[in-house]
Protein backbone atom coordinates (compact mmCIF):
# COMPACT_ATOMS: atom_id res chain seq x y z
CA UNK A 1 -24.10 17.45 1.26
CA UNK A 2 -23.60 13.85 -0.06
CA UNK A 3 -20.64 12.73 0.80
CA UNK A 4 -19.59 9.32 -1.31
CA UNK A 5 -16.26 7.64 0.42
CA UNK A 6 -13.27 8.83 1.71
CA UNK A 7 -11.36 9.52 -1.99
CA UNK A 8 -7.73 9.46 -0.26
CA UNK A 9 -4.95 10.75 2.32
CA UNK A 10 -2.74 13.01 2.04
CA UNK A 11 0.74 12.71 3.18
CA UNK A 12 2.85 14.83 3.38
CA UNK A 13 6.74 13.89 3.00
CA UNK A 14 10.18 15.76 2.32
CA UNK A 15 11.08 14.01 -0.45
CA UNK A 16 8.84 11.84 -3.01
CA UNK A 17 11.82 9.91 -4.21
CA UNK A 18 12.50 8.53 -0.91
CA UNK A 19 8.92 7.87 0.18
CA UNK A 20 8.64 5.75 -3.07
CA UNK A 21 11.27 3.23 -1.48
CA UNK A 22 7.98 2.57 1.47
CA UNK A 23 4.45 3.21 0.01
CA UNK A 24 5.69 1.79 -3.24
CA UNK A 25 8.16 -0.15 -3.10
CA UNK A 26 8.08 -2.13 0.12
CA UNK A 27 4.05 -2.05 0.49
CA UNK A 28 3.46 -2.91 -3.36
CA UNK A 29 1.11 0.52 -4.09
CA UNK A 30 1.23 1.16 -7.45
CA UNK A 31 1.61 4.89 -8.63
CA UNK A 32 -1.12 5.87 -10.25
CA UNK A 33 -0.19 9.76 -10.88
CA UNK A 34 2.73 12.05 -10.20
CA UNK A 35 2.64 15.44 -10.51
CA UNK A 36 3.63 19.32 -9.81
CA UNK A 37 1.70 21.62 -8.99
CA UNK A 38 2.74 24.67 -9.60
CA UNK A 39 -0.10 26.64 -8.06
CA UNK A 40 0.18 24.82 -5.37
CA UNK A 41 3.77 24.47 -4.70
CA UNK A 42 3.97 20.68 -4.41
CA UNK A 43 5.06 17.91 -6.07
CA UNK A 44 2.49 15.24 -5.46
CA UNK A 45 2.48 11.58 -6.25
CA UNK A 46 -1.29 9.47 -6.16
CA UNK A 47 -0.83 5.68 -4.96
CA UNK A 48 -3.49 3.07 -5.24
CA UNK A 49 -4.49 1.56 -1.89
CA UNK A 50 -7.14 -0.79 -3.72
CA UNK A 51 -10.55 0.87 -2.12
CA UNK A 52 -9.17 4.51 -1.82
CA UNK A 53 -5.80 6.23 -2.62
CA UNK A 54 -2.89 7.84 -0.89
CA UNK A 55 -1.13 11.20 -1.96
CA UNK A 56 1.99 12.29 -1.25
CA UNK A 57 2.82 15.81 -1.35
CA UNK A 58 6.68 17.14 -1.61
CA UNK A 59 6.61 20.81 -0.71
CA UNK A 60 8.93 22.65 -3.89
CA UNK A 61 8.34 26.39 -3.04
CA UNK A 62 9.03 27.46 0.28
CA UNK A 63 6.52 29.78 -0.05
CA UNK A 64 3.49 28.10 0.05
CA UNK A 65 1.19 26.92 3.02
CA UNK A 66 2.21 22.84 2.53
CA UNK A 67 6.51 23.57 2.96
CA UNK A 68 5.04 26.15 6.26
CA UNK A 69 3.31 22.63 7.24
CA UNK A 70 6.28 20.42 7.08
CA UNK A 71 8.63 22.77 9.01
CA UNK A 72 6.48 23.11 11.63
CA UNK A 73 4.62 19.90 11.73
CA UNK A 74 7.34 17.63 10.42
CA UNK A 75 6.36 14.50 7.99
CA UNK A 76 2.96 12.72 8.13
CA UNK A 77 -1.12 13.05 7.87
CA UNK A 78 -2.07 16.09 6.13
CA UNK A 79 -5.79 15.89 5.29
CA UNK A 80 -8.29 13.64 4.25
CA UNK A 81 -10.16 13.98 1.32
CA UNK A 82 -13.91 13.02 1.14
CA UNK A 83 -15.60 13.04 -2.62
CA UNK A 84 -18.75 14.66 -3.36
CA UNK A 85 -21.62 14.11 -5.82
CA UNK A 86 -21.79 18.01 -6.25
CA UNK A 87 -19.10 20.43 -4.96
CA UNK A 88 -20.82 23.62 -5.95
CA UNK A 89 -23.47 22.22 -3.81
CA UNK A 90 -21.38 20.51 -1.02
CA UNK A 91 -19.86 24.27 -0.62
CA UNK A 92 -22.74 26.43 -0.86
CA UNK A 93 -24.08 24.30 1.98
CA UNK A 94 -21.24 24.41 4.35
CA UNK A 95 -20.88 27.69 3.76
CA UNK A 96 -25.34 28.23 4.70
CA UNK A 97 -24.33 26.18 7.92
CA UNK A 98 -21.49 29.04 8.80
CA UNK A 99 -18.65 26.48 8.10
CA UNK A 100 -15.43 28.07 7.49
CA UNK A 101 -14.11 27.48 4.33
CA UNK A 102 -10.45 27.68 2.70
CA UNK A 103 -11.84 27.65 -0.81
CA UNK A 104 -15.23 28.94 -1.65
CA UNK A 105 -15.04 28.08 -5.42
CA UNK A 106 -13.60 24.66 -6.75
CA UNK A 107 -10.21 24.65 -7.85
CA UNK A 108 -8.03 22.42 -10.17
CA UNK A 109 -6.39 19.64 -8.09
CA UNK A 110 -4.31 16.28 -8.78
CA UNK A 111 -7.26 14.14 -8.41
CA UNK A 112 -10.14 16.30 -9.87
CA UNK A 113 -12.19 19.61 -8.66
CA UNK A 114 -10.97 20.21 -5.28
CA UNK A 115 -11.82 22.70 -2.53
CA UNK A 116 -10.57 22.25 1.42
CA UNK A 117 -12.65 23.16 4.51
CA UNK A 118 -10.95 25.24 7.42
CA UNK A 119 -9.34 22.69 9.94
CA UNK A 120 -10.69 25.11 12.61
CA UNK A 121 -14.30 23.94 12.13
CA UNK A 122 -13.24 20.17 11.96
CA UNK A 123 -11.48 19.33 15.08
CA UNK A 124 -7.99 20.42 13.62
CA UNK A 125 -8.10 18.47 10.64
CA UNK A 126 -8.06 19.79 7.15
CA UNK A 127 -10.64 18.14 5.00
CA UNK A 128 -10.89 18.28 1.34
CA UNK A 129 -13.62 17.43 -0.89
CA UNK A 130 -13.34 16.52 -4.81
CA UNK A 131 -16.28 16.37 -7.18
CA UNK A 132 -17.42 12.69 -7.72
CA UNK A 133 -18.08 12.55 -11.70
CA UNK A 134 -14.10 14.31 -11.86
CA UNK A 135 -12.54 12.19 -9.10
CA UNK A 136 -9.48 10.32 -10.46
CA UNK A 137 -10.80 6.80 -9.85
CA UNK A 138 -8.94 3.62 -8.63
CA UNK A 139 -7.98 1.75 -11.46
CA UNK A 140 -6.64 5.09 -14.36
């Protein structure tokens, strides 16, 4: 597995609006992307950190694992995403090393083709990987 750079962080926060008044307003990160995603049930917002990127994530179905996150973790780090050359490859080869995997097929995402690794594997933390060549880059 080749893994490039660390692509972004998620965050995740109760309300995008209000998050705005930090990341982008008082810190000077320009928005990049906003977003919802539907099949996800978030709202998600990418902000441009000048050598990687920051997402925020606004949970808007109760329903889905990221509002379960916020009630019971509260506001803050959510995962980190690292970007891949090849994710078909990247996940075929976790999956040969018996690494436990929350997607097994690449998925649409805000920032490209996505797919997240089980946080059990990973020391609690839930990684996700994005294809390189689709990766939203700094800069669109």
């Amino acid at each position: 597995m080749s893994v490039t750079r660390i692509h972004h962080t998620g965050v995740v926060v109760r309300n995008i609006e209000e998050a705005y008044a930090f990341y982008r307003d008082a810190m000077s990160m320009r928005l990049i992307k906003e977003a919802v995603m539907e099949d996800q049930g978030v709202k998600a917002a990418l902000l441009d950190l000048g050598n990687s990127l920051l997402e925020l994530l606004e949970p808007i179905d109760p329903d889905f694992g990221i509002a379960r996150y916020l009630e019971t973790r509260g506001e803050g780090l959510h995962h980190v995403c690292l970007e891949v050359s090849d994710i078909n490859t990247s996940l075929a080869e976790l999956k040969s090393k018996d690494v436990e995997l929350i997607d097994e097929a690449p998925r649409a995402g805000l920032t490209g083709d996505i797919a997240f690794i089980h946080p059990k594997g990973l020391h609690s933390v839930l990684v996700e990987l994005v294809h390189g060549p689709t990766a939203l880059r700094i800069g669109e």
